[in-house]
C-alpha atoms as a PDB file:
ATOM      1  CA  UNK A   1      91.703  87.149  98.848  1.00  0.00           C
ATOM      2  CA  UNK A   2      94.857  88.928 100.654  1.00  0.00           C
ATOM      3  CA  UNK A   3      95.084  88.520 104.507  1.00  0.00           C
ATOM      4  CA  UNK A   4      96.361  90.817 106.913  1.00  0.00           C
ATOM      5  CA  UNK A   5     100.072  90.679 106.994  1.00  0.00           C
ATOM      6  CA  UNK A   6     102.232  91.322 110.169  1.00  0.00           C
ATOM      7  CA  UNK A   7     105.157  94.289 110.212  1.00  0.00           C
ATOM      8  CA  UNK A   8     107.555  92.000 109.314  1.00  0.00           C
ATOM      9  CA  UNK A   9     106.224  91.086 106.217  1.00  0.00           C
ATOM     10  CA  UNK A  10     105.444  94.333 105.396  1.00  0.00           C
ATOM     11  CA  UNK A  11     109.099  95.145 106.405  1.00  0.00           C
ATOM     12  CA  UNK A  12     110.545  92.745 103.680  1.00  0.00           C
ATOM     13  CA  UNK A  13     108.163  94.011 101.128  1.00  0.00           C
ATOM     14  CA  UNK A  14     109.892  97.118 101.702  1.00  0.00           C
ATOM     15  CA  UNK A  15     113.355  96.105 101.470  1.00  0.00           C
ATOM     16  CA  UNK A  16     112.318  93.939  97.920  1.00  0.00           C
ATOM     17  CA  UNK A  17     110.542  96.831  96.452  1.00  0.00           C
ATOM     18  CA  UNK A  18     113.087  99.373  97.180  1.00  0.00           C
ATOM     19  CA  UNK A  19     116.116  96.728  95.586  1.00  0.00           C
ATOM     20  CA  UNK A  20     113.964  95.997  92.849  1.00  0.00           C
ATOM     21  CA  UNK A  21     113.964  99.643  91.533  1.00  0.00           C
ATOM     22  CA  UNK A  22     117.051 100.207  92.899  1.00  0.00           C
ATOM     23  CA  UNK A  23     119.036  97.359  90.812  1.00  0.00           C
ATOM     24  CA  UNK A  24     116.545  97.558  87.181  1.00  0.00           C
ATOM     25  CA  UNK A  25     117.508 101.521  87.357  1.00  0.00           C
ATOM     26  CA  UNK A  26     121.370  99.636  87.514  1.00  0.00           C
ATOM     27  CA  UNK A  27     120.135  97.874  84.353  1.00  0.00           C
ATOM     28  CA  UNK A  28     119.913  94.571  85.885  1.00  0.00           C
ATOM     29  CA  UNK A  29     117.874  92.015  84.052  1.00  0.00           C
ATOM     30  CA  UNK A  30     114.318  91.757  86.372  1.00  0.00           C
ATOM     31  CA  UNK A  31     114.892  88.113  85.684  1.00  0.00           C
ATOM     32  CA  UNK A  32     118.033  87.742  87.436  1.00  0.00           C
ATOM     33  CA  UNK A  33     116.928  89.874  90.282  1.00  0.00           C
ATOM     34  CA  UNK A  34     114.195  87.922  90.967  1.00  0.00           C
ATOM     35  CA  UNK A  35     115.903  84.620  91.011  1.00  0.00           C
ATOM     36  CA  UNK A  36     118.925  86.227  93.637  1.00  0.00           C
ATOM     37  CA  UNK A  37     117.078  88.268  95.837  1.00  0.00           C
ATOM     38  CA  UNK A  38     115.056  85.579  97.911  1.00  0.00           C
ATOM     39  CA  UNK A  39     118.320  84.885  99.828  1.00  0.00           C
ATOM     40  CA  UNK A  40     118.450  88.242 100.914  1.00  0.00           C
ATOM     41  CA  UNK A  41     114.994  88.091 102.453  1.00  0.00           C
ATOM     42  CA  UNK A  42     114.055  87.129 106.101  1.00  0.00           C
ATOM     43  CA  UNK A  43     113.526  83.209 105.629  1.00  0.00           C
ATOM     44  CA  UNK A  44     110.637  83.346 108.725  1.00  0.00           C
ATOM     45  CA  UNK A  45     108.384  85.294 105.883  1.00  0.00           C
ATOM     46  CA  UNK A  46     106.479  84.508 102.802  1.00  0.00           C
ATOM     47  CA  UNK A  47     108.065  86.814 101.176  1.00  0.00           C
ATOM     48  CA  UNK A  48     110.913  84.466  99.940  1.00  0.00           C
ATOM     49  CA  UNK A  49     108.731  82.386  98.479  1.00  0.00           C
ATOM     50  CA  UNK A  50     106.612  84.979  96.926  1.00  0.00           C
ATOM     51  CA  UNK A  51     109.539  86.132  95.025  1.00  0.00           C
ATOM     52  CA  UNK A  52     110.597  82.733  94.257  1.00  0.00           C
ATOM     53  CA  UNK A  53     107.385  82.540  92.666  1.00  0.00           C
ATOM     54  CA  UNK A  54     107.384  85.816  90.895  1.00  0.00           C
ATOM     55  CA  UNK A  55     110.621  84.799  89.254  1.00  0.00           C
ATOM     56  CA  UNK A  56     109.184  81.873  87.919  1.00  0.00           C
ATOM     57  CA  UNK A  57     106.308  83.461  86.888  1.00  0.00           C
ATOM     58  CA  UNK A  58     107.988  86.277  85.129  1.00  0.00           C
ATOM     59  CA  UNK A  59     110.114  83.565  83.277  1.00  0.00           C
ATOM     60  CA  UNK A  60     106.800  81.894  81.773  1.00  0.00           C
ATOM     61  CA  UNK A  61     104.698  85.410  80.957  1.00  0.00           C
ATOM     62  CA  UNK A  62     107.057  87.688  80.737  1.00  0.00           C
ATOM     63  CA  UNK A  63     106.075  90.224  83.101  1.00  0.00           C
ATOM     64  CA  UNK A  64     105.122  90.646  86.907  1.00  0.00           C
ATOM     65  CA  UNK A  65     101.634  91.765  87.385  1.00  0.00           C
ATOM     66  CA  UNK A  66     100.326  87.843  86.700  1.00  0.00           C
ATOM     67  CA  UNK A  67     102.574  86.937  89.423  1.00  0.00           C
ATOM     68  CA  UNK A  68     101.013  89.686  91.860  1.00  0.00           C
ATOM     69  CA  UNK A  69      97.340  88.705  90.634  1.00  0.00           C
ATOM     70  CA  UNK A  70      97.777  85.021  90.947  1.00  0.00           C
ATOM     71  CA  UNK A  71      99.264  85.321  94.660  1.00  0.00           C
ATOM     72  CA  UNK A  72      95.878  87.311  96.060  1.00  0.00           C
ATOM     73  CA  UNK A  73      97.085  85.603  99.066  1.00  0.00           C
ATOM     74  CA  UNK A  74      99.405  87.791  99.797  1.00  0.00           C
ATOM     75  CA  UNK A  75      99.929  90.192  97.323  1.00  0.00           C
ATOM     76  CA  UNK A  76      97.156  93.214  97.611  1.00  0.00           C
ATOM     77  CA  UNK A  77      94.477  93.413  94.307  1.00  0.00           C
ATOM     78  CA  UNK A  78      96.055  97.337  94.844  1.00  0.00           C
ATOM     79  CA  UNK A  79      99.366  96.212  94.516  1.00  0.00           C
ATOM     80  CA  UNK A  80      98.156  94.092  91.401  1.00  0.00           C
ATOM     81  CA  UNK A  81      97.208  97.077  89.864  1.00  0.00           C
ATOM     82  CA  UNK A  82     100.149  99.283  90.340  1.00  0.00           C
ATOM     83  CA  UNK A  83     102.315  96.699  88.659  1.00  0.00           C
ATOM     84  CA  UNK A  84     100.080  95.865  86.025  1.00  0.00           C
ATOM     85  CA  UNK A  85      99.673  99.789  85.116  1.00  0.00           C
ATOM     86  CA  UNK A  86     103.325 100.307  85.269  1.00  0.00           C
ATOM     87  CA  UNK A  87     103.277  97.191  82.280  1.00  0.00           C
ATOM     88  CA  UNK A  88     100.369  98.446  80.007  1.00  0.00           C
ATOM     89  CA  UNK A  89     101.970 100.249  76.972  1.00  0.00           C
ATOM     90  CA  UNK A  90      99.322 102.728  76.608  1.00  0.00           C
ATOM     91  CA  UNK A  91     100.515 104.132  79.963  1.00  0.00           C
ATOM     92  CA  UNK A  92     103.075 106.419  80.512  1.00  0.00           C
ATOM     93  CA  UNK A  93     103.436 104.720  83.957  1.00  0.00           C
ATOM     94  CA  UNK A  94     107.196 104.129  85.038  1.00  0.00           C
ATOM     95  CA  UNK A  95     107.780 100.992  86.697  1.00  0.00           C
ATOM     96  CA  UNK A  96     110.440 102.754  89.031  1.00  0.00           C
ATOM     97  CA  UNK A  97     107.772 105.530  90.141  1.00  0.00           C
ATOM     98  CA  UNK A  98     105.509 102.063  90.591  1.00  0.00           C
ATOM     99  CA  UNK A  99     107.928 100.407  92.596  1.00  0.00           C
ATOM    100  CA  UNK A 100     108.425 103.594  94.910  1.00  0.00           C
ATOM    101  CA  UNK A 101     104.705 103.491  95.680  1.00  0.00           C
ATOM    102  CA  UNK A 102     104.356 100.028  96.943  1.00  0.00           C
ATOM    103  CA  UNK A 103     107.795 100.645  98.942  1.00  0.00           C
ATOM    104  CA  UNK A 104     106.181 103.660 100.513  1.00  0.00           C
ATOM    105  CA  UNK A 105     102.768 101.692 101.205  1.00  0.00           C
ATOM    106  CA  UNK A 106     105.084  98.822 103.081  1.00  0.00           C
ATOM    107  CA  UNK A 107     106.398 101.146 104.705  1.00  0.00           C
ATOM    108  CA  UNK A 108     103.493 102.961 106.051  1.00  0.00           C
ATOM    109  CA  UNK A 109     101.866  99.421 106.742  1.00  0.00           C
ATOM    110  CA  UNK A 110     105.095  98.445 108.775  1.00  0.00           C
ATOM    111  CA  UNK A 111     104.682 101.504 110.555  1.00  0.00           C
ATOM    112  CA  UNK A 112     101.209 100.588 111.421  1.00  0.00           C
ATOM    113  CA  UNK A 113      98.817 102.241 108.982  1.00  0.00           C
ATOM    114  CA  UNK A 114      95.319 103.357 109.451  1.00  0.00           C
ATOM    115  CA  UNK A 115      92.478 103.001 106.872  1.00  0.00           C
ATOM    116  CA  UNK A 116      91.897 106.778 106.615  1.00  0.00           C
ATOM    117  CA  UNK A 117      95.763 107.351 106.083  1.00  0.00           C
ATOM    118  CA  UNK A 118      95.770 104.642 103.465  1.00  0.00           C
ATOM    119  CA  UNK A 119      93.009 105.703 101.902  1.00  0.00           C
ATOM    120  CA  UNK A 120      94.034 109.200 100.973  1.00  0.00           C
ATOM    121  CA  UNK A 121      97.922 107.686  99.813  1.00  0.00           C
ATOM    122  CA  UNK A 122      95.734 105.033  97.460  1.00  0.00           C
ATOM    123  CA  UNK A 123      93.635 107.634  96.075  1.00  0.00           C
ATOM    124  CA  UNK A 124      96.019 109.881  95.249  1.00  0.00           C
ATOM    125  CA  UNK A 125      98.366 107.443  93.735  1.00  0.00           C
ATOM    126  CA  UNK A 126      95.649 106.565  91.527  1.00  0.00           C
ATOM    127  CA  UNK A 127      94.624 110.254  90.803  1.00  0.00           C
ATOM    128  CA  UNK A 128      97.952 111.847  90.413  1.00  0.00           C
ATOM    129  CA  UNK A 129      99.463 108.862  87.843  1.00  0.00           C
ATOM    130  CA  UNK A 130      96.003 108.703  86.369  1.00  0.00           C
ATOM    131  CA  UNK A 131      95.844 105.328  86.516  1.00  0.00           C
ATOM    132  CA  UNK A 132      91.894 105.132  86.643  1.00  0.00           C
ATOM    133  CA  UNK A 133      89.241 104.862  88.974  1.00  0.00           C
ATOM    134  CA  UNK A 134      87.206 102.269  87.582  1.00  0.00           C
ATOM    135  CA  UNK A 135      89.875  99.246  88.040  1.00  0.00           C
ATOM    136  CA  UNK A 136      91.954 101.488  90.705  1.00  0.00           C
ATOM    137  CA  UNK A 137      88.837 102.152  93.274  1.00  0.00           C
ATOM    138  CA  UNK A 138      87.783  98.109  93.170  1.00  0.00           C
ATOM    139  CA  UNK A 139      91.472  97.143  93.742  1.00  0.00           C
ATOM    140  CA  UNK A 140      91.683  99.002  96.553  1.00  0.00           C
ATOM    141  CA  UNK A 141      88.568  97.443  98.091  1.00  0.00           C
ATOM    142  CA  UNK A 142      90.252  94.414  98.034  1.00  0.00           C
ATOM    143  CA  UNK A 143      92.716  95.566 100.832  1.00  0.00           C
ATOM    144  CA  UNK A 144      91.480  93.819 104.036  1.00  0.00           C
ATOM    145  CA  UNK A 145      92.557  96.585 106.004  1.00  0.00           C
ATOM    146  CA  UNK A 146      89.182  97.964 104.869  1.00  0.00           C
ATOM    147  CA  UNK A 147      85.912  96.764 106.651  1.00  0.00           C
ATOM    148  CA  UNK A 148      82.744  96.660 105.345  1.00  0.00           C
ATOM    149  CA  UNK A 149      81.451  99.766 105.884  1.00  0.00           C
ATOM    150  CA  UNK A 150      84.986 101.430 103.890  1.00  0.00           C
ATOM    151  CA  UNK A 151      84.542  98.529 101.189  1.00  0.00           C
ATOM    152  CA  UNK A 152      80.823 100.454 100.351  1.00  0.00           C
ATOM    153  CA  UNK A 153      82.052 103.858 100.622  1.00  0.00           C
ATOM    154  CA  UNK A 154      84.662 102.729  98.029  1.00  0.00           C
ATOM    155  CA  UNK A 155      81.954 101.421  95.495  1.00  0.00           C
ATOM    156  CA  UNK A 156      79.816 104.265  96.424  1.00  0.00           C
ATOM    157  CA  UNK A 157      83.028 106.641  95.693  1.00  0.00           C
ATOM    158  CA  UNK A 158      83.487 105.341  91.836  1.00  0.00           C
ATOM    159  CA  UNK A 159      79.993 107.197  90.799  1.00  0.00           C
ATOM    160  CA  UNK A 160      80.803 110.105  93.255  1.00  0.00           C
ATOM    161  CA  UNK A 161      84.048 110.803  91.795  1.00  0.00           C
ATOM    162  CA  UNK A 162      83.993 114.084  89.839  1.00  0.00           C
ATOM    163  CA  UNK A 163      80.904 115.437  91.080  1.00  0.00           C
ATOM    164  CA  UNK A 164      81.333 115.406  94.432  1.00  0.00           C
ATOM    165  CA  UNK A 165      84.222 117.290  95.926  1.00  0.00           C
ATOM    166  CA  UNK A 166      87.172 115.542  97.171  1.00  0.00           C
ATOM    167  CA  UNK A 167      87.751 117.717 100.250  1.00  0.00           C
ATOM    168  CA  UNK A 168      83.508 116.842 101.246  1.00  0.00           C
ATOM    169  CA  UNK A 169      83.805 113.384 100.662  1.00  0.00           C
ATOM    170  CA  UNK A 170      86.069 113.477 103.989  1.00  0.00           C
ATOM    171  CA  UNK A 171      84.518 116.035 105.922  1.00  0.00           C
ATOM    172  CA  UNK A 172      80.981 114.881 105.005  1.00  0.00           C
ATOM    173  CA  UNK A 173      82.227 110.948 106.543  1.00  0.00           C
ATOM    174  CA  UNK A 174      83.889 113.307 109.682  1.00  0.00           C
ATOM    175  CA  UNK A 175      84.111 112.976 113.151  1.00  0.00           C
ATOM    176  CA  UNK A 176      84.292 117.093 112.619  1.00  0.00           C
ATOM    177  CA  UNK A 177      81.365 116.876 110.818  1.00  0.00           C
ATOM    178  CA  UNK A 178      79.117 115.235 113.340  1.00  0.00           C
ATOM    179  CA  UNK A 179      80.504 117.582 116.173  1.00  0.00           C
ATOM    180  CA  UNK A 180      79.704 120.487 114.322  1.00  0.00           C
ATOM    181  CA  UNK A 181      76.605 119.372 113.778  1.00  0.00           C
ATOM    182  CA  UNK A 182      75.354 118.511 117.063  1.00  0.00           C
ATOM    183  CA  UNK A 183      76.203 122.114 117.837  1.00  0.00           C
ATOM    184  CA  UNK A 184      72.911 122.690 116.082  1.00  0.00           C
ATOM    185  CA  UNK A 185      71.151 119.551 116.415  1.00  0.00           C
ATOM    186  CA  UNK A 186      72.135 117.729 119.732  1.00  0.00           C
ATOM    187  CA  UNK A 187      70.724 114.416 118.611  1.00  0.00           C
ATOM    188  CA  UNK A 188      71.750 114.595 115.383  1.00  0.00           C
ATOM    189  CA  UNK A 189      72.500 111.035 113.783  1.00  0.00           C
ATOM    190  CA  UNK A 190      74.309 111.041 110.165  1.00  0.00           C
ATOM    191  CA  UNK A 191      72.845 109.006 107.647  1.00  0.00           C
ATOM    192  CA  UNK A 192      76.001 107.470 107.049  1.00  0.00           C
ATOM    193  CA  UNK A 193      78.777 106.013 109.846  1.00  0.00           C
ATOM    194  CA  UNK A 194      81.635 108.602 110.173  1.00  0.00           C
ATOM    195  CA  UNK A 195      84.932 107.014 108.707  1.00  0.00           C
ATOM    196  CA  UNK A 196      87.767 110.035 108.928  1.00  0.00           C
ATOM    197  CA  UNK A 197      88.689 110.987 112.191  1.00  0.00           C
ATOM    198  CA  UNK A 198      88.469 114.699 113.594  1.00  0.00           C
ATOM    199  CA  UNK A 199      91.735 115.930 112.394  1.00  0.00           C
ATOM    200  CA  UNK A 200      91.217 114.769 109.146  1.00  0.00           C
ATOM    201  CA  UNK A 201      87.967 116.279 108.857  1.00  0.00           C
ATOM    202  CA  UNK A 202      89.411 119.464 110.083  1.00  0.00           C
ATOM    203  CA  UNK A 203      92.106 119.568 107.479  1.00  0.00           C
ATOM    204  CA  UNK A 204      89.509 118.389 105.063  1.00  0.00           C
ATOM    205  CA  UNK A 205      86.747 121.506 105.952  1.00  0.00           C
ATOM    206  CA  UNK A 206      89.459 124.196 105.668  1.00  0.00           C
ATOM    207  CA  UNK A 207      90.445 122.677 102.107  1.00  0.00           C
ATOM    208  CA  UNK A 208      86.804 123.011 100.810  1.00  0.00           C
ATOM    209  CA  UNK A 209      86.542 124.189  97.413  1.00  0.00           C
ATOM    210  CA  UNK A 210      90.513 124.063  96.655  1.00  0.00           C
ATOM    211  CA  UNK A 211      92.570 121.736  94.532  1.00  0.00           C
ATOM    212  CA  UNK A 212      92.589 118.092  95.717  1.00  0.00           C
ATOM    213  CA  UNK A 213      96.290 117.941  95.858  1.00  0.00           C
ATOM    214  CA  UNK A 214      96.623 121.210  98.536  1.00  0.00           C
ATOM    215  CA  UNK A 215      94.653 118.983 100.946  1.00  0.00           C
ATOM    216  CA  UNK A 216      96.929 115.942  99.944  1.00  0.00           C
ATOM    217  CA  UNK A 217      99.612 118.117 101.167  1.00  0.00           C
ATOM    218  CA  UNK A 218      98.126 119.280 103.953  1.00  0.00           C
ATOM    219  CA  UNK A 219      97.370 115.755 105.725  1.00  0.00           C
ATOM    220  CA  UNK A 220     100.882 114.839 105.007  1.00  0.00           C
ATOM    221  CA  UNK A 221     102.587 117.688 106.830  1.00  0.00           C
ATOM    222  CA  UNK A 222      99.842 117.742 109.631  1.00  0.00           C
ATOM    223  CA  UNK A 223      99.313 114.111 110.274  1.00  0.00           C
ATOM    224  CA  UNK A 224     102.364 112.066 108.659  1.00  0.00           C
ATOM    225  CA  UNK A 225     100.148 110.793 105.830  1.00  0.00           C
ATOM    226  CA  UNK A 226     102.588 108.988 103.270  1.00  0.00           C
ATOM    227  CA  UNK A 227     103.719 111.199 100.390  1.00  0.00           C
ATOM    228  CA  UNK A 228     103.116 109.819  96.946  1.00  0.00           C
ATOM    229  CA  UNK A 229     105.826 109.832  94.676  1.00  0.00           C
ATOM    230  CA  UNK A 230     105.670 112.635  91.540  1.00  0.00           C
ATOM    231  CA  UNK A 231     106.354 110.619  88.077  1.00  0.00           C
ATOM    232  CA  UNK A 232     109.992 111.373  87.703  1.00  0.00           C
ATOM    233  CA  UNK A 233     110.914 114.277  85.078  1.00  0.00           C
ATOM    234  CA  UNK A 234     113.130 113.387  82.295  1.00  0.00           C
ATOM    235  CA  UNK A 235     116.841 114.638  82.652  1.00  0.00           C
ATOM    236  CA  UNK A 236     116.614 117.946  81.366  1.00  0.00           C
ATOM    237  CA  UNK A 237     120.031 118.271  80.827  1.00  0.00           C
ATOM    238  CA  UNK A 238     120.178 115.805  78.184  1.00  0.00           C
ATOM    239  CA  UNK A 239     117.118 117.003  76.765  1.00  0.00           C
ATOM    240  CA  UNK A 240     118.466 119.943  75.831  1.00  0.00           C
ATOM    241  CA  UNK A 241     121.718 118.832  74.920  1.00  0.00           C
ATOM    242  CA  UNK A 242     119.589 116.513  72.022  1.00  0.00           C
ATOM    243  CA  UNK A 243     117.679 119.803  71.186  1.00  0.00           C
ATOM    244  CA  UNK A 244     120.827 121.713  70.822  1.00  0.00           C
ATOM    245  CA  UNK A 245     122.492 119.160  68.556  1.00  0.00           C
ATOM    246  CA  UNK A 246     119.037 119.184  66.210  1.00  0.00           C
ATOM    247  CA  UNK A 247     119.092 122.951  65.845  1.00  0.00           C
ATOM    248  CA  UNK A 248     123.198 122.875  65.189  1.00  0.00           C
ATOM    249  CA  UNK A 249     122.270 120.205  62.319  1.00  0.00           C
ATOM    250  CA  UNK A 250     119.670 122.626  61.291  1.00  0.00           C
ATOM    251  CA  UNK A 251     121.680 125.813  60.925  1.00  0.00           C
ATOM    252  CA  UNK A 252     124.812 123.418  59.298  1.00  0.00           C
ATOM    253  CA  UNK A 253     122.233 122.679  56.635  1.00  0.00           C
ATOM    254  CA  UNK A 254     120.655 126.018  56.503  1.00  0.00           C
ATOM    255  CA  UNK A 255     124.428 127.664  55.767  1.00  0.00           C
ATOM    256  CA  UNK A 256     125.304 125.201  52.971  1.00  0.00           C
ATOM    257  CA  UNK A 257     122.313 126.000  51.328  1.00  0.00           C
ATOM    258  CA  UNK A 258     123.225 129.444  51.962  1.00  0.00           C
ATOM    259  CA  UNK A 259     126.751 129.340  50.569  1.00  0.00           C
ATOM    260  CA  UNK A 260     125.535 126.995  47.410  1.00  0.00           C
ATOM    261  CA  UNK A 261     123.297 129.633  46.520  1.00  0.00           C
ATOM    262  CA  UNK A 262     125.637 132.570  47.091  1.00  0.00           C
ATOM    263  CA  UNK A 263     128.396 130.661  44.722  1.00  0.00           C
ATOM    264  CA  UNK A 264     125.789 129.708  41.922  1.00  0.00           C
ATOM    265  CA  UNK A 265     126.219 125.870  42.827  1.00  0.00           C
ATOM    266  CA  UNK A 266     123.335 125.469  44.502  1.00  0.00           C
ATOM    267  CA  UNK A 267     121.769 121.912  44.594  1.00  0.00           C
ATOM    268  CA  UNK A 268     118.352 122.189  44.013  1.00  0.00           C
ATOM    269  CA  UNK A 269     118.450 118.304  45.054  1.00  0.00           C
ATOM    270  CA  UNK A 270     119.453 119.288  48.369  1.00  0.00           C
ATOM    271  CA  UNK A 271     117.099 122.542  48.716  1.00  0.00           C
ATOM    272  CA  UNK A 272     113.978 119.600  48.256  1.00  0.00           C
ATOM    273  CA  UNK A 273     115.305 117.350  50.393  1.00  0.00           C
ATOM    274  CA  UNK A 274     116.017 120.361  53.449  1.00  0.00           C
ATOM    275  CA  UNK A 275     113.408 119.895  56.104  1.00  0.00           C
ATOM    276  CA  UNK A 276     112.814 115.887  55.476  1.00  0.00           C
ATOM    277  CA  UNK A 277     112.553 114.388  58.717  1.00  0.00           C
ATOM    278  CA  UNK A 278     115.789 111.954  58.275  1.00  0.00           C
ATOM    279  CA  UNK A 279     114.291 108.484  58.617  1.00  0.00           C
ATOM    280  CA  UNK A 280     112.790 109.866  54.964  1.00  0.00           C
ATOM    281  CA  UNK A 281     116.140 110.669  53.713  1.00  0.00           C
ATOM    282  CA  UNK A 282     118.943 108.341  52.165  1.00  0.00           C
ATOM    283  CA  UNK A 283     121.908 107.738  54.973  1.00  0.00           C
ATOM    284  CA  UNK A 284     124.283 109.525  52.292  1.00  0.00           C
ATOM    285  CA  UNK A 285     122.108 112.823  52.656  1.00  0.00           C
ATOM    286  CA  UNK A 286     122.196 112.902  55.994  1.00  0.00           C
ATOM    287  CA  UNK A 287     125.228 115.079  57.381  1.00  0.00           C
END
């Protein structure tokens, strides 16, 4: 089970996060990373020897999410997941956007993070990467940030999810919500304890009934709440460079047809072949 860390190892979690994405978007093996980048690190921290360790273990299995999961220790069941999402082939996960989340999450833990805060940058990592509730929602109960009374909110959240408003879920667990309340009802007690302070719950109210992400938004420009990082868009540019070049290979081939038929020496070969995807068609065929 992870432990609370202290800023500074939340500081070089950071710093090994951010040169991890920073040197595989370089093309660096992950392999040789991992074996250099411990000297780099503060030597008063785990964290050297956590990457020492993930270097080995990537060298055994072949990836890193085996490393995260076997040091619960110290590594987060959360930060488990991320990694082990940004693996899975079925996902269209990037392990940079990955990488970017747990540097931001350092960094807001460095900066002295709040449950609430967390929360909401957890939930919406998980929600906009659709990365799944079911494992996502457990993992982050496994953050000991989170006390008891957040760890059953969090298994109460995985059958609430979908039915229940996002924007309620926070107002409804409120400081906001009890003080309007006892407007009404001066001894009113919730059923449940509050968990979100009053600013969130204000925030929360006024995004009633809208899309989840506005009040994302919101209690990042209002209260400092991490921003999670959009998957990153594929370089349009080259995109439609590649698209250009298809339709170019496409006309080319249209206009020989074209002038074939328009000199009698058409190739009726060539007219059956027009329109095969090219893995289908012999190398000589293709122009």
């Amino acid at each position: 089970m992870a432990i609370l860390l202290n800023r500074e190892e939340w500081v070089e979690q950071a710093y090994f996060f951010r040169n991890l994405r920073e040197r595989l978007a370089q093309n660096m093996p992950a392999q040789e990373i991992l074996q250099r980048i411990d000297m780099e690190l503060l030597a008063s921290t785990r964290m050297p020897m956590a990457a020492q360790f993930l270097a080995a273990e990537m060298k055994h299995s072949g990836n890193l999410a085996s490393g995260f999961i076997r040091l619960s220790h110290y590594f987060t069941p959360f930060q488990g997941f991320v990694v082990a999402n940004a693996e899975a082939e079925n996902l269209r996960f990037a392990t940079e956007t990955a990488l970017t989340i747990l540097e931001k999450e350092a960094q807001y833990k460095a900066a002295g993070a709040s449950p609430s805060g967390l929360f909401v940058f957890q939930f919406e990592a998980i929600s906009r990467h659709r990365l799944g509730y079911d494992g996502g929602l457990p993992a982050m109960a496994g953050d000991p940030i989170y006390d008891e009374t957040w760890k059953q909110f969090l298994g109460d959240l995985r059958h609430q999810v979908g039915l229940i408003d996002f924007a309620d879920l926070v107002y409804l667990r409120s400081q906001a919500y009890l003080i309007d309340q006892r407007r009404s009802i001066a001894d009113y007690e919730p059923p449940l304890p509050g968990l979100f302070p009053e600013k969130e719950g204000r925030i929360a109210g006024a995004n009633r009934g809208r899309d989840p992400l506005y009040l994302f938004a919101a209690l990042q420009r209002q209260l400092g709440y991490p921003e999670v990082p959009r998957a990153k868009q594929e370089d349009s540019i080259a995109n439609t460079i590649a698209t250009l070049k298809a339709r170019q290979k496409e006309l080319e081939s249209r206009v020989k047809l074209l002038e074939g038929e328009m000199r009698g020496t058409l190739d009726l070969k060539a007219l059956k072949e027009f329109g095969k995807p090219e893995i289908l068609r012999p190398p000589e065929d293709i122009p």
